[in-house]
N, C-alpha and C. Protein backbone atom coordinates (compact mmCIF):
# COMPACT_ATOMS: atom_id res chain seq x y z
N UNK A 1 -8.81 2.83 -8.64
CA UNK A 1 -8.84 1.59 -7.91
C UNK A 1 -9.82 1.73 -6.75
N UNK A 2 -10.75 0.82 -6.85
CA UNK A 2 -11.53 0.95 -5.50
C UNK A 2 -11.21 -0.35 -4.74
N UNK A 3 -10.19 -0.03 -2.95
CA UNK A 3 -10.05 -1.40 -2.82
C UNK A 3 -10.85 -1.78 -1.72
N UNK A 4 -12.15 -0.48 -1.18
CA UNK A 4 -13.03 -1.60 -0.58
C UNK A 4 -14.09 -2.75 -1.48
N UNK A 5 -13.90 -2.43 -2.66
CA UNK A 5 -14.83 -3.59 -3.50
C UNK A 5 -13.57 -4.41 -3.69
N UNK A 6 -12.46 -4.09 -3.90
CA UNK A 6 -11.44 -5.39 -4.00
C UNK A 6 -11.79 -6.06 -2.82
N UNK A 7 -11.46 -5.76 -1.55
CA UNK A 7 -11.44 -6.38 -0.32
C UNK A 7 -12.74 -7.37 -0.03
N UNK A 8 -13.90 -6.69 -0.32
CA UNK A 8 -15.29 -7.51 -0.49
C UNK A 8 -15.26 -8.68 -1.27
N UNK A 9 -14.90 -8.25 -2.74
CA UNK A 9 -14.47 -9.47 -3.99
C UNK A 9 -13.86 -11.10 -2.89
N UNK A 10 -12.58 -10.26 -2.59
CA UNK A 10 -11.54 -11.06 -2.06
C UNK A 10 -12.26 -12.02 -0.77
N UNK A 11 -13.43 -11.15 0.10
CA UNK A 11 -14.09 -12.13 1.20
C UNK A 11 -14.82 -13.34 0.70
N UNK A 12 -15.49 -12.34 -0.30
CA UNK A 12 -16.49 -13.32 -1.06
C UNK A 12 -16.08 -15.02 -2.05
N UNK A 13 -14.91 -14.57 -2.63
CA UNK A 13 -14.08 -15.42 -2.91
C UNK A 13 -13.71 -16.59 -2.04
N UNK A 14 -13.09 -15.93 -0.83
CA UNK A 14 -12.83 -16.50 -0.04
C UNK A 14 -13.35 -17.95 0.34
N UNK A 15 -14.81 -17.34 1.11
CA UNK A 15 -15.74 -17.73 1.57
C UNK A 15 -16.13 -19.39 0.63
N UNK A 16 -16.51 -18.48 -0.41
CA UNK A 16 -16.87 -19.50 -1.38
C UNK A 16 -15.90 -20.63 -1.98
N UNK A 17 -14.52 -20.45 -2.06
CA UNK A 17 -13.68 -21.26 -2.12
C UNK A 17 -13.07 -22.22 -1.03
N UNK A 18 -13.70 -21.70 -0.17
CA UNK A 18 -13.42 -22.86 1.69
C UNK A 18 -12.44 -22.59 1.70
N UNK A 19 -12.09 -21.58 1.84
CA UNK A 19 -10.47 -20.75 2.43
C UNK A 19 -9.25 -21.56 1.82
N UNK A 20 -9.33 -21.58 0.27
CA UNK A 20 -8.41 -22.16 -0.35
C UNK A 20 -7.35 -21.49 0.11
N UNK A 21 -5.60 -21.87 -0.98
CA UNK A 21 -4.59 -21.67 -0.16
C UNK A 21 -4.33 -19.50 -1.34
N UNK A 22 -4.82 -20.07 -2.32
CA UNK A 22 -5.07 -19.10 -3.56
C UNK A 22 -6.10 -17.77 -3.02
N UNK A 23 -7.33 -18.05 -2.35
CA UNK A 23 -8.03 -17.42 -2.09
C UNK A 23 -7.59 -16.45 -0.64
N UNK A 24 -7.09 -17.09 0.04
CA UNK A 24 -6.25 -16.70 1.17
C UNK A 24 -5.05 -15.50 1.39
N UNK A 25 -4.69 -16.05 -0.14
CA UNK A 25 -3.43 -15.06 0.14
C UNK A 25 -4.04 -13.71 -1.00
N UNK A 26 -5.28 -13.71 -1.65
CA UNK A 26 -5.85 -12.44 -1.83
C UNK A 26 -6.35 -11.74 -1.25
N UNK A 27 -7.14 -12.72 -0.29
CA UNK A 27 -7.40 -11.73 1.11
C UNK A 27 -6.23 -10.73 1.68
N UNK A 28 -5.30 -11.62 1.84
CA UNK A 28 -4.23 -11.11 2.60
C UNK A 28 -3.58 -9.84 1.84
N UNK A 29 -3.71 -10.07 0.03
CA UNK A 29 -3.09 -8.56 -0.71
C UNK A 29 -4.27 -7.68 -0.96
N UNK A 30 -5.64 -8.01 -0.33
CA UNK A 30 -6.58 -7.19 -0.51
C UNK A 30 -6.55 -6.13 0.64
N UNK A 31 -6.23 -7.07 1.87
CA UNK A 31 -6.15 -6.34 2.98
C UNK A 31 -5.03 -5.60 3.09
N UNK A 32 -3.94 -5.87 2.87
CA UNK A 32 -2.65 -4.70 2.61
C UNK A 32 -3.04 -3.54 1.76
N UNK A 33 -3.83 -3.45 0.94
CA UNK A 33 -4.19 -2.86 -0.31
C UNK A 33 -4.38 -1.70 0.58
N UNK A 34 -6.19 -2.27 1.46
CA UNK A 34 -6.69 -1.26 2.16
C UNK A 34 -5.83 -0.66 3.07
N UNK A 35 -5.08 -1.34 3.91
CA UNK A 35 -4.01 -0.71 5.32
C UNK A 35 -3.43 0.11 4.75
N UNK A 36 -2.73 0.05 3.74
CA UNK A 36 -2.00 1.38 2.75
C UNK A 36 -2.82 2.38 2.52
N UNK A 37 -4.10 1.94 1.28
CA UNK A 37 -5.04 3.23 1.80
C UNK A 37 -5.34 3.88 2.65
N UNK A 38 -5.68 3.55 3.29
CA UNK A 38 -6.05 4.35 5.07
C UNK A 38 -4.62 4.92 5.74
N UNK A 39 -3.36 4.71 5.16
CA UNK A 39 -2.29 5.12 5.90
C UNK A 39 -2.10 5.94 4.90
N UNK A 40 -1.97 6.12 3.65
CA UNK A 40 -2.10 7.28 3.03
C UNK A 40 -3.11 8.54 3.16
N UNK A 41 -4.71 7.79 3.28
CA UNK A 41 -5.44 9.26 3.71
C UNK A 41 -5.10 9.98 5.10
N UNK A 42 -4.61 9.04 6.17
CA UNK A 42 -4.62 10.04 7.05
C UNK A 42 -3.17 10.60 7.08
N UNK A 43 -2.02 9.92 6.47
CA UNK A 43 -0.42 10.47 6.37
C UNK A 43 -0.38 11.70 5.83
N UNK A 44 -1.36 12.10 4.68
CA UNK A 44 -1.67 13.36 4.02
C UNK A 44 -2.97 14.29 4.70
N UNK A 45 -3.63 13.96 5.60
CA UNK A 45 -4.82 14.28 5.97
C UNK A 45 -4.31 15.75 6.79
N UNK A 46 -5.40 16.39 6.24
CA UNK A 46 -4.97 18.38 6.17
C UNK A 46 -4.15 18.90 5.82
N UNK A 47 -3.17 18.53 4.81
CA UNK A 47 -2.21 19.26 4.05
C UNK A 47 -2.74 19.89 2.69
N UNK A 48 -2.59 20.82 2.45
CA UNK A 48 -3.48 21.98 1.41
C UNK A 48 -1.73 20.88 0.11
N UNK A 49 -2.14 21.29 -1.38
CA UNK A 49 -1.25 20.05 -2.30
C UNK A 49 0.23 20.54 -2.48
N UNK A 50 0.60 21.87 -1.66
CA UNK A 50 2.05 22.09 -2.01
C UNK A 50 2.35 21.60 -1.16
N UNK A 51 1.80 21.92 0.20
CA UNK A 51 2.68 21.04 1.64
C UNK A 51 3.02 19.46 1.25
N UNK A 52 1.59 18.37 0.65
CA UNK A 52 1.55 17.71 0.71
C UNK A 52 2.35 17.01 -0.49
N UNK A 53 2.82 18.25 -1.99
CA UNK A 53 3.81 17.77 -2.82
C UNK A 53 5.65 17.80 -2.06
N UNK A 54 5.22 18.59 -1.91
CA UNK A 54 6.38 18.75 -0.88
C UNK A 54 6.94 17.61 -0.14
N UNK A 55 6.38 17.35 1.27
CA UNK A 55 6.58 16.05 1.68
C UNK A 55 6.31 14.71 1.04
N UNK A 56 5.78 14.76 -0.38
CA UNK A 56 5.78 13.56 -1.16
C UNK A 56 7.61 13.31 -1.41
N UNK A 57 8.07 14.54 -2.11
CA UNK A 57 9.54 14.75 -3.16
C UNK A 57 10.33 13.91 -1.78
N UNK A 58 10.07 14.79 -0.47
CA UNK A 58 11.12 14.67 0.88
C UNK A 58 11.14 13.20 0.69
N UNK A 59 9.77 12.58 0.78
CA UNK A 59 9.79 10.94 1.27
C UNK A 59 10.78 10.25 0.01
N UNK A 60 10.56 10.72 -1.13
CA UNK A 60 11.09 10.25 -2.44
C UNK A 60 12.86 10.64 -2.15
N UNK A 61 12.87 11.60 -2.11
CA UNK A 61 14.83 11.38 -1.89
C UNK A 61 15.22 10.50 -0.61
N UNK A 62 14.11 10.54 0.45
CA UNK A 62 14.70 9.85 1.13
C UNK A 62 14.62 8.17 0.97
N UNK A 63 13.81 8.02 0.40
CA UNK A 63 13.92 6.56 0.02
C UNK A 63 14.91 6.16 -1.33
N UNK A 64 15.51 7.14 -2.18
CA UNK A 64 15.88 7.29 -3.23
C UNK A 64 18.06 7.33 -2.01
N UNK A 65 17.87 8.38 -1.27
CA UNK A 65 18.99 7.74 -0.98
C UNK A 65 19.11 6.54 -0.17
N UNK A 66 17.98 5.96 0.64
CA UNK A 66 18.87 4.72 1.00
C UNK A 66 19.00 3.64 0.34
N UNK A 67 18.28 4.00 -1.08
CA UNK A 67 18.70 2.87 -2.24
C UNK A 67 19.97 3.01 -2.83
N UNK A 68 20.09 4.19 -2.74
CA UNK A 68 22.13 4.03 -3.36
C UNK A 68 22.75 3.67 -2.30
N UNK A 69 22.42 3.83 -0.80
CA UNK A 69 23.45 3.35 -0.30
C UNK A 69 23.32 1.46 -0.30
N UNK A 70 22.44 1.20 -0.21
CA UNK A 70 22.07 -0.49 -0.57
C UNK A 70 22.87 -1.22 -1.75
N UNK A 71 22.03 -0.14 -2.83
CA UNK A 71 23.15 -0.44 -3.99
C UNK A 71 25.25 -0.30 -4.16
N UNK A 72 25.12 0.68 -2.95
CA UNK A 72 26.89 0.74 -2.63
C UNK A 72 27.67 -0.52 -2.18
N UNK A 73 26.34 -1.19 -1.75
CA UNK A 73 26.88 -2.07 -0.44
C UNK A 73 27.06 -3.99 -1.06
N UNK A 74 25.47 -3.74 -2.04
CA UNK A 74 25.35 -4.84 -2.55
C UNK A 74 25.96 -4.98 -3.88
N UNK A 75 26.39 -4.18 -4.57
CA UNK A 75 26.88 -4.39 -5.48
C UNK A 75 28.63 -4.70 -6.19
């Protein structure tokens, strides 16, 4: 996925559509796209790939348990 050419696509679109209501809100998932990217390179930025598998699994149980407790609650 490359999402600085998504993000470009999405201006260009934009632009050209006179800031439809359609064109607008791709901007808006183009630009989330990128904010995630950039919070992923630097969230991992200098971790050699065991550190960084490592704290992948951590983030994964921890989001993995507060879905059972959600699911305890809502169900």
């Amino acid at each position: 996925m490359n999402t600085p050419r998504i993000y470009a696509e999405s201006v260009k679109s934009m632009v050209n559509s006179n800031y439809s209501e359609k064109s607008v809100d791709a901007m808006f998932q183009a630009e989330s796209m990128l904010d995630d990217e950039m919070y992923t390179k630097q969230k991992y930025a200098g971790m050699d790939s065991s550190t960084k598998q490592g704290f992948m699994i951590y983030e994964c149980d921890e989001i993995s348990a507060c879905n059972d407790v959600c699911d305890y609650y809502n169900d």
